[in-house]
Protein backbone atom coordinates (compact mmCIF):
# COMPACT_ATOMS: atom_id res chain seq x y z
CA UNK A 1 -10.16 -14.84 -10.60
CA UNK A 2 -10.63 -16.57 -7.48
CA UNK A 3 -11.51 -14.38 -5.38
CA UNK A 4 -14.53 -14.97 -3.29
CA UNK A 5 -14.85 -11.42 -1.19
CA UNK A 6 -17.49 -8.92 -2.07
CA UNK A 7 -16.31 -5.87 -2.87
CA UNK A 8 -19.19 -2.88 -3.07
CA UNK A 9 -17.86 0.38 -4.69
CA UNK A 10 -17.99 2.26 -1.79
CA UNK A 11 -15.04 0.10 -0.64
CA UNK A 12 -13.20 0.89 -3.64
CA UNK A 13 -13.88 4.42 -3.56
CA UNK A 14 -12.52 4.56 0.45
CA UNK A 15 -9.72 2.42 -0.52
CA UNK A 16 -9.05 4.81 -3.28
CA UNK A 17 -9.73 7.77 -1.20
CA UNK A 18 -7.18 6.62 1.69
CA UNK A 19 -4.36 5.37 -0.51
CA UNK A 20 -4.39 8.85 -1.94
CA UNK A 21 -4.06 10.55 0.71
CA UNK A 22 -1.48 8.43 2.83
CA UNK A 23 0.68 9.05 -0.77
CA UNK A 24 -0.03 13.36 -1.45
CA UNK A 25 -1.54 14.48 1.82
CA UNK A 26 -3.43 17.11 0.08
CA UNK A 27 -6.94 16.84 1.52
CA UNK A 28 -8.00 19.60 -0.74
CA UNK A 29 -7.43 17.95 -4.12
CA UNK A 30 -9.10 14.58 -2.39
CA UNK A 31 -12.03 16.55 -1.72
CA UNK A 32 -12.66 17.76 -5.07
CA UNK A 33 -12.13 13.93 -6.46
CA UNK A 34 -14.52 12.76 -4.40
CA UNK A 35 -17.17 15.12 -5.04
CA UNK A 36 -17.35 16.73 -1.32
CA UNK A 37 -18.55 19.59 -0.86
CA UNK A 38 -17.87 19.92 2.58
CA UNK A 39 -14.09 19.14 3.98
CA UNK A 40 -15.34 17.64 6.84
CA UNK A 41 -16.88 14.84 4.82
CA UNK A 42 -13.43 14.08 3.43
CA UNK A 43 -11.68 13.97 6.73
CA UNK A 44 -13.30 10.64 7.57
CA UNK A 45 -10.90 9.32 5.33
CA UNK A 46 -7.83 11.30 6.99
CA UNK A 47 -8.67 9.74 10.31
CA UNK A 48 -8.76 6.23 9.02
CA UNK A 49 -5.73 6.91 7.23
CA UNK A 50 -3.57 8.16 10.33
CA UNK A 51 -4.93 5.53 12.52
CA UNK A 52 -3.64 2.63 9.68
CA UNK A 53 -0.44 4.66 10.22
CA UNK A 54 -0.25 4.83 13.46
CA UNK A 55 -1.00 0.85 14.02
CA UNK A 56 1.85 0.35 11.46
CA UNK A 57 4.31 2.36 13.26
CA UNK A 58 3.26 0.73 16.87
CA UNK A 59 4.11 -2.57 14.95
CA UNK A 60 7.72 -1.00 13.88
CA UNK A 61 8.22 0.03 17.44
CA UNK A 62 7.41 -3.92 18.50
CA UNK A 63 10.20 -4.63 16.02
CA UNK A 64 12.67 -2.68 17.01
């Protein structure tokens, strides 16, 4: 396919895990599809989630 990056499964599974939330926002149905049994475990993917939205909306502002 071309494509000459290595991808591990735990990048899939974050990618996965932050896509989903930045589209429902429900960290409680996340946490359960991961496996977590702790909330705070799936919150690590929150923050990197906000933080790709917030550099994507300080590149909007530039636009504007």
């Amino acid at each position: 396919a071309g494509i000459d990056k290595n991808i591990s499964p735990h990048t899939l599974r974050h990618t996965y895990a932050t896509e989903y939330y930045k589209q429902t926002k429900d960290i409680e149905t996340l946490r359960r599809i991961l496996g977590h049994s702790d909330i705070s475990t799936t919150t690590i993917y929150i923050t990197l989630a906000n933080i790709d939205v917030e550099n994507g909306m300080k590149s909007f502002k530039g636009f504007l």
